[in-house]
C-alpha atoms as a PDB file:
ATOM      1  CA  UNK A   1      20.832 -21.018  -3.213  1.00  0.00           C
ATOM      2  CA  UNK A   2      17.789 -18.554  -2.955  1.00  0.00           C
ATOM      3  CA  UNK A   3      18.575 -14.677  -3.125  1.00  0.00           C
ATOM      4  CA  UNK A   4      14.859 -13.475  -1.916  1.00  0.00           C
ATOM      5  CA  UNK A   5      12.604 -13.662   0.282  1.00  0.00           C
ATOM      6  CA  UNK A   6       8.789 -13.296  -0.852  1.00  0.00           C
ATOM      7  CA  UNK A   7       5.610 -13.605   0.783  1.00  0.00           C
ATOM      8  CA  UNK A   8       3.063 -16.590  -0.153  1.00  0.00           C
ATOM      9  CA  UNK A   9      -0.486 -16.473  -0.425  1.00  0.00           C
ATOM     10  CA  UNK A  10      -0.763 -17.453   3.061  1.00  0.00           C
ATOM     11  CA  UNK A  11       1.057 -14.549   4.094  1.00  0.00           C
ATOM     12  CA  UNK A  12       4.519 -16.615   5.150  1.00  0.00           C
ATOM     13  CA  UNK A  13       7.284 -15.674   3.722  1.00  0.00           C
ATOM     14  CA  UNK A  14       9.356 -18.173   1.232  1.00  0.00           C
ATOM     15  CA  UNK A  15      12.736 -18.105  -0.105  1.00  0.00           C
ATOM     16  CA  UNK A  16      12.883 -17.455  -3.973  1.00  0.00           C
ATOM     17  CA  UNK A  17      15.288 -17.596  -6.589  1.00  0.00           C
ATOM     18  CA  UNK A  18      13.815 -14.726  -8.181  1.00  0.00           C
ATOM     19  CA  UNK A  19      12.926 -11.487  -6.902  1.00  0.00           C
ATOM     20  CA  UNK A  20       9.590 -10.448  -6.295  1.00  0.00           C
ATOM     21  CA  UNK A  21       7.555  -8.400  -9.050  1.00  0.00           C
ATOM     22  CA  UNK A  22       5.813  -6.012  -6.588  1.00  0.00           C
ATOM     23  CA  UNK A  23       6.414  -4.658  -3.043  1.00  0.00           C
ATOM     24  CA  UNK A  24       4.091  -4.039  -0.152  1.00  0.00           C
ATOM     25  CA  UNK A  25       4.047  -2.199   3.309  1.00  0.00           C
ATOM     26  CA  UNK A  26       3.190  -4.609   6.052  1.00  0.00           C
ATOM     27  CA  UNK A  27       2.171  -2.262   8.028  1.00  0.00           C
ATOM     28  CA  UNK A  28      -1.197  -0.555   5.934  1.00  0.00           C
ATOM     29  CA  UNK A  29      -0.865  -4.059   3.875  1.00  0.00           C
ATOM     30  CA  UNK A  30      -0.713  -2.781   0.720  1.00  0.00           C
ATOM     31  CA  UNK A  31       1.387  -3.945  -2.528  1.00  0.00           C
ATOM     32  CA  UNK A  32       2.093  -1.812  -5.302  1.00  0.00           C
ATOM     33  CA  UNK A  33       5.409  -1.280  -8.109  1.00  0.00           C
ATOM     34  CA  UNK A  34       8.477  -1.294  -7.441  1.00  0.00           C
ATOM     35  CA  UNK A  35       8.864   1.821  -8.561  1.00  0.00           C
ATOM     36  CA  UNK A  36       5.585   3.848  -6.706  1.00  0.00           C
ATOM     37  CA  UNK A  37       6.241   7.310  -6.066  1.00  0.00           C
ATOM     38  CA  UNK A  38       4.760   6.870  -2.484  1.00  0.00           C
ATOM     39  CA  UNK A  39       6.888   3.947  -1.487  1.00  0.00           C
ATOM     40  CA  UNK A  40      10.675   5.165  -3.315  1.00  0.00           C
ATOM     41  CA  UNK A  41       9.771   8.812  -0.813  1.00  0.00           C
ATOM     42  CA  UNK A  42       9.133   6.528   2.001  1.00  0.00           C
ATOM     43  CA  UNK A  43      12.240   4.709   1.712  1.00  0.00           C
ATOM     44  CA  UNK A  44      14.135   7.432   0.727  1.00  0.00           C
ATOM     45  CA  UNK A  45      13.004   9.208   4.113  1.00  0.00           C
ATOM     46  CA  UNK A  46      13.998   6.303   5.826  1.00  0.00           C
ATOM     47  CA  UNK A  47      10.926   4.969   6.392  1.00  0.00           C
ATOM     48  CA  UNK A  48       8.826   1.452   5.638  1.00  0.00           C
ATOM     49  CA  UNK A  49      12.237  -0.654   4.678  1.00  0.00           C
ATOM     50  CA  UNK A  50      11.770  -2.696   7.918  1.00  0.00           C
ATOM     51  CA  UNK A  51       7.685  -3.209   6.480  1.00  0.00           C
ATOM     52  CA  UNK A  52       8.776  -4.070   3.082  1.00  0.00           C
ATOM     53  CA  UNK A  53       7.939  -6.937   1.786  1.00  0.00           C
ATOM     54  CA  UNK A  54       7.724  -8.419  -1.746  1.00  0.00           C
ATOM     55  CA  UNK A  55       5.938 -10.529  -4.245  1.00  0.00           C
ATOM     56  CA  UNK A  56       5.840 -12.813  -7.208  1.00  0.00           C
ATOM     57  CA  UNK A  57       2.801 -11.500  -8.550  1.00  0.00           C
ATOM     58  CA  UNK A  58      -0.505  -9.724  -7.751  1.00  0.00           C
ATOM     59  CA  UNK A  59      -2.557 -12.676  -7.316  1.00  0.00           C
ATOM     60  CA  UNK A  60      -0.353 -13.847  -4.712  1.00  0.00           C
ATOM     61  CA  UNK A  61      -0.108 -10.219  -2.959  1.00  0.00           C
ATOM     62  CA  UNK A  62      -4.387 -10.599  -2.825  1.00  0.00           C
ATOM     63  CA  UNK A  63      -4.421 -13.766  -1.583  1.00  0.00           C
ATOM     64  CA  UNK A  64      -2.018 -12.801   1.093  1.00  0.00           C
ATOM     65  CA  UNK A  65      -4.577 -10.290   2.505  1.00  0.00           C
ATOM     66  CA  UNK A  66      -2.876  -7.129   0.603  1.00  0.00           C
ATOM     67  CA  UNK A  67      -4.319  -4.411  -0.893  1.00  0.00           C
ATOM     68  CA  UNK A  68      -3.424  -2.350  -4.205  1.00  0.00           C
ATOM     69  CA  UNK A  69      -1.477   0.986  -3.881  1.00  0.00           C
ATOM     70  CA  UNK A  70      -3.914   3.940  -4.332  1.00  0.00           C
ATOM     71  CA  UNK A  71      -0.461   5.990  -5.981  1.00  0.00           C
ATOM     72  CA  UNK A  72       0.584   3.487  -8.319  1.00  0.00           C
ATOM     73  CA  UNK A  73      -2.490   1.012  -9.133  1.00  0.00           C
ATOM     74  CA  UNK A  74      -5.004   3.733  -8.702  1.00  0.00           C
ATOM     75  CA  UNK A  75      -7.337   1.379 -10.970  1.00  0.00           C
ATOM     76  CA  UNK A  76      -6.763  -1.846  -8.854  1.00  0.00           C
ATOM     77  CA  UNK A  77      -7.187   0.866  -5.783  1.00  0.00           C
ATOM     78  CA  UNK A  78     -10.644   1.942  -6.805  1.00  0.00           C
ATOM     79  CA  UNK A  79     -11.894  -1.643  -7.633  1.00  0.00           C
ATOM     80  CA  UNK A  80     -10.823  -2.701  -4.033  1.00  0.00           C
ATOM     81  CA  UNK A  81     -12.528   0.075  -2.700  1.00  0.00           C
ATOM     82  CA  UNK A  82     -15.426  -0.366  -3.924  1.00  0.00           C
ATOM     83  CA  UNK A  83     -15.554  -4.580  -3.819  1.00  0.00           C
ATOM     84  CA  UNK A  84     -17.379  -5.908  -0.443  1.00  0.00           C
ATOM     85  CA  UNK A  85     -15.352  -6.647   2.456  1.00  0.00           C
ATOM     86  CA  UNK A  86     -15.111  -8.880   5.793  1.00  0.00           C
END
């Protein structure tokens, strides 16, 4: 029996028997850490839960159109700013 639900590269989400390693915002469609500042405030305001969204891994969170968290993956943020884009 599956206990999460994650998103797949093709943006779909997938049941999982193990929880996702990073969390995103639908909305902006970014991913970040579970534990990002930005995202525990937001939730904690009672904000983005209905956005939220998880995944199994950054590659996946990429592929799936996402971008890194400018709070948490500052580093990943910078490189996707600067990369070319569609």
């Amino acid at each position: 029996m599956s206990a999460y639900t994650l998103i797949g590269t093709d943006g779909m989400p997938y049941e999982s028997e193990r929880p996702g390693r990073l969390g995103g915002y639908r909305t902006r469609r970014s991913y970040g850490r579970l534990d990002c500042p930005s995202a525990l405030r937001a939730i904690a305001g009672g904000g983005y839960v209905a956005q939220r969204v998880f995944f199994a891994d950054e590659l996946t969170a990429i592929s799936a159109g996402y971008r890194p968290c400018a709070v948490c993956l500052p580093q990943g943020y910078q490189a996707w700013r600067r990369s070319p884009r569609e």
